[in-house]
N, C-alpha and C. Protein backbone atom coordinates (compact mmCIF):
# COMPACT_ATOMS: atom_id res chain seq x y z
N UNK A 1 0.85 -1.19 0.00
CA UNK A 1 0.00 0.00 0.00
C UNK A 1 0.88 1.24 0.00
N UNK A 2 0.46 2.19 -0.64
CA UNK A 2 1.38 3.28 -0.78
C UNK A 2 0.61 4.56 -0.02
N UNK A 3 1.53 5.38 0.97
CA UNK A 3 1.01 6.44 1.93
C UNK A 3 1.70 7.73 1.19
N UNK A 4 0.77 8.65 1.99
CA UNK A 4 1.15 10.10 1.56
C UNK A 4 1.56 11.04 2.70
N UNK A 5 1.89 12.22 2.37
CA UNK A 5 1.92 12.72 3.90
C UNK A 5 0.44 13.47 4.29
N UNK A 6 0.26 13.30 5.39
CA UNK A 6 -0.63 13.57 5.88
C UNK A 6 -1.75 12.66 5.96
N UNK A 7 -1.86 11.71 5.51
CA UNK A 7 -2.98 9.75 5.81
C UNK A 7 -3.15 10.01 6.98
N UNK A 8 -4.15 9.75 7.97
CA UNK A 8 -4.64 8.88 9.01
C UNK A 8 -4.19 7.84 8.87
N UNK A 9 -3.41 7.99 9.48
CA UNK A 9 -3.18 5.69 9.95
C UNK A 9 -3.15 5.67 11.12
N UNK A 10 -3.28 3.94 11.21
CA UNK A 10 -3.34 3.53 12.93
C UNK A 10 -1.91 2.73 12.98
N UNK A 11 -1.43 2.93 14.36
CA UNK A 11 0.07 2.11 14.08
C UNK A 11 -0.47 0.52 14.65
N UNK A 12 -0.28 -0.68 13.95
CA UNK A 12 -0.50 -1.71 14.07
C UNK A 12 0.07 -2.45 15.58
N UNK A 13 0.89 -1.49 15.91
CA UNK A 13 1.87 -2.47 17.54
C UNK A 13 1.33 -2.22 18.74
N UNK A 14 0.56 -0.66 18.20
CA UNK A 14 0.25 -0.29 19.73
C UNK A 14 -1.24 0.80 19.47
N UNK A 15 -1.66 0.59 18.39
CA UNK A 15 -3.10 1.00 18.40
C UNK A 15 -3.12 2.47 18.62
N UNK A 16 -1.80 3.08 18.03
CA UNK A 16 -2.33 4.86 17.83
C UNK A 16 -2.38 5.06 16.32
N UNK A 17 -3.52 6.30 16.85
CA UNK A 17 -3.87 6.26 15.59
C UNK A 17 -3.31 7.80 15.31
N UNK A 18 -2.57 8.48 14.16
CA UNK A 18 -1.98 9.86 13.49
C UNK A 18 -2.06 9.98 12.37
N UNK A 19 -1.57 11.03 12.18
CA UNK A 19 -1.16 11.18 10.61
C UNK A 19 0.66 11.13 10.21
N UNK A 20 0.90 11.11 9.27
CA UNK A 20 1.69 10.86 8.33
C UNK A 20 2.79 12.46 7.90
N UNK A 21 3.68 12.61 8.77
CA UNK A 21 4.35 13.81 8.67
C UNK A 21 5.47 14.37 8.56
N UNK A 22 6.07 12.84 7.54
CA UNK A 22 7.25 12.66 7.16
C UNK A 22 7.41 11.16 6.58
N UNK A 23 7.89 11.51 5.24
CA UNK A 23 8.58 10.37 4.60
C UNK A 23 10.05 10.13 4.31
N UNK A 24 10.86 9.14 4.79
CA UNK A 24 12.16 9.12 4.48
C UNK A 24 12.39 8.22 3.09
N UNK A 25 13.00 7.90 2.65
CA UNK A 25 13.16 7.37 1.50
C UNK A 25 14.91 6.78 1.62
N UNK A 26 15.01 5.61 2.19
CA UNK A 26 17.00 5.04 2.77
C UNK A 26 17.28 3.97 2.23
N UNK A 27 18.04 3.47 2.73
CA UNK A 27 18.74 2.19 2.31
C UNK A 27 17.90 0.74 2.83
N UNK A 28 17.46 1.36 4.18
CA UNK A 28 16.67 0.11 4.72
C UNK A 28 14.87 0.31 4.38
N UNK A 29 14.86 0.96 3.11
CA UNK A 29 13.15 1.34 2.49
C UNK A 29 12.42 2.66 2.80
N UNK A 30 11.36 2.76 2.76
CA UNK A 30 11.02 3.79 3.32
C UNK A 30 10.12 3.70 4.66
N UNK A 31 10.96 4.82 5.28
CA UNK A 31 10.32 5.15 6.94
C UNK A 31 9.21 6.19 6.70
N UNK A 32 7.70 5.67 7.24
CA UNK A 32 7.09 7.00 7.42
C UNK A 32 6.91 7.86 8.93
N UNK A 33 7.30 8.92 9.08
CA UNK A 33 7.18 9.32 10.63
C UNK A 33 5.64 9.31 10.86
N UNK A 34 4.85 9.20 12.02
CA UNK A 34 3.67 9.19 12.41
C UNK A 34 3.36 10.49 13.28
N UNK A 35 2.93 11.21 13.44
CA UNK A 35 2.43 12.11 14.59
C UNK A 35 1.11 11.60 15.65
N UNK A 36 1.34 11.28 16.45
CA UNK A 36 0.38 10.83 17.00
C UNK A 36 -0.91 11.90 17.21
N UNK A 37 -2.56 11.30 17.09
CA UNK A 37 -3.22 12.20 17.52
C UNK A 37 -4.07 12.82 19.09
N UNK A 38 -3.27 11.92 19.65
CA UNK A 38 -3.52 12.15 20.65
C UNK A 38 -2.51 12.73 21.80
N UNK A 39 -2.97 14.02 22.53
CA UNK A 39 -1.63 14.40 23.33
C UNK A 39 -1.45 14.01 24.43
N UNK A 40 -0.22 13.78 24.74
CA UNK A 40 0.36 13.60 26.23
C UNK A 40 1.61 12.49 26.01
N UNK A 41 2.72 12.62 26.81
CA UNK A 41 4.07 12.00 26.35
C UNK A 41 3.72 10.53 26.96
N UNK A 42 4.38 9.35 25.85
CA UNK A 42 4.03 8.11 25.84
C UNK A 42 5.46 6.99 26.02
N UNK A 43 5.76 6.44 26.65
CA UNK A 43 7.05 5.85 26.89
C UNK A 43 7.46 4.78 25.58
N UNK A 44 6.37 4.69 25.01
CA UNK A 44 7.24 3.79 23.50
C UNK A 44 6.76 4.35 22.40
N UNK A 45 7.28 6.12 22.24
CA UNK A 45 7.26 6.92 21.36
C UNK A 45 8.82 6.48 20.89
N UNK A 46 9.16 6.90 19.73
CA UNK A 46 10.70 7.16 19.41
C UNK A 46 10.76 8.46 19.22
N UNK A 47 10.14 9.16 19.48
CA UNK A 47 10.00 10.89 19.36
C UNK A 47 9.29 11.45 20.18
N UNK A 48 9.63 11.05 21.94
CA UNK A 48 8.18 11.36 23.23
C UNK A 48 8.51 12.68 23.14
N UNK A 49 7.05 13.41 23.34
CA UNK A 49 6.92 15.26 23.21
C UNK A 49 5.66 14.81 23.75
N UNK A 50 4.82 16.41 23.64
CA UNK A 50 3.51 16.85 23.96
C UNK A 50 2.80 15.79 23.02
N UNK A 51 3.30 15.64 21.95
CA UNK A 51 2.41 15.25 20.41
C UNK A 51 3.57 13.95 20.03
N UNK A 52 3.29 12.89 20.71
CA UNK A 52 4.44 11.72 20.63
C UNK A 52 4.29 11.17 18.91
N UNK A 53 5.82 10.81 18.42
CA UNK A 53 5.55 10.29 16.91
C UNK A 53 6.51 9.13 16.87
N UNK A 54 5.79 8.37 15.88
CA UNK A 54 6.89 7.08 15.58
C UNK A 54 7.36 6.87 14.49
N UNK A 55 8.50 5.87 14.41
CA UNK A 55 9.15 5.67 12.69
C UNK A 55 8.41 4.32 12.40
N UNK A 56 7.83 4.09 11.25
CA UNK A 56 7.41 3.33 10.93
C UNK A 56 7.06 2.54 9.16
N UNK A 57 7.81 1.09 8.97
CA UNK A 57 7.46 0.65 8.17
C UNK A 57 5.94 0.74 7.64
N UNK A 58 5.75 0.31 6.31
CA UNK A 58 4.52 0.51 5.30
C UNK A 58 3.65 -0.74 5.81
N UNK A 59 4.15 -1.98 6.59
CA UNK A 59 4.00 -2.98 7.18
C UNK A 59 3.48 -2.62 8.68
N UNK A 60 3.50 -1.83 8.67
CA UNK A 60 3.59 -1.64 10.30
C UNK A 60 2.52 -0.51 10.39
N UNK A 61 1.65 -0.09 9.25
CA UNK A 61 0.70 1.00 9.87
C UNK A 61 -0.67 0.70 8.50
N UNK A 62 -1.83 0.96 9.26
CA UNK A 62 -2.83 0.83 8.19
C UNK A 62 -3.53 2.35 8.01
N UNK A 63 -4.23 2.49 6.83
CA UNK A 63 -4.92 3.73 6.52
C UNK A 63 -6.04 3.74 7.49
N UNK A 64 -6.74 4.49 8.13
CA UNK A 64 -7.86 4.96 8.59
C UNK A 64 -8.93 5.46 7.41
């Protein structure tokens, strides 16, 4: 499945659901960053803030 920036997706590991607010494009495929939509800092963010975000395979997140 192919994402854009800004999709609703849900992350498949841990059931948040964001949008799409960064695409990397590397050696190990492409990473999409997630913004989470919900606030408050979360201990298995890879980016904990007010607005926690994750890196995530195309495998690893579905469209909303």
């Amino acid at each position: 499945m192919t994402f854009e920036l800004y999709d609703h997706v849900k992350i498949k590991r841990n059931g948040v659901a964001g949008q799409i607010v960064d695409i990397m494009e590397g050696k190990a495929g492409t990473v999409y960053t997630v913004e989470s939509d919900t606030k408050g800092k979360r201990d298995d963010a890879d980016y904990p803030s007010e607005w926690p975000m994750y890196d995530c395979k195309a495998d690893e997140i579905t469209k909303m």
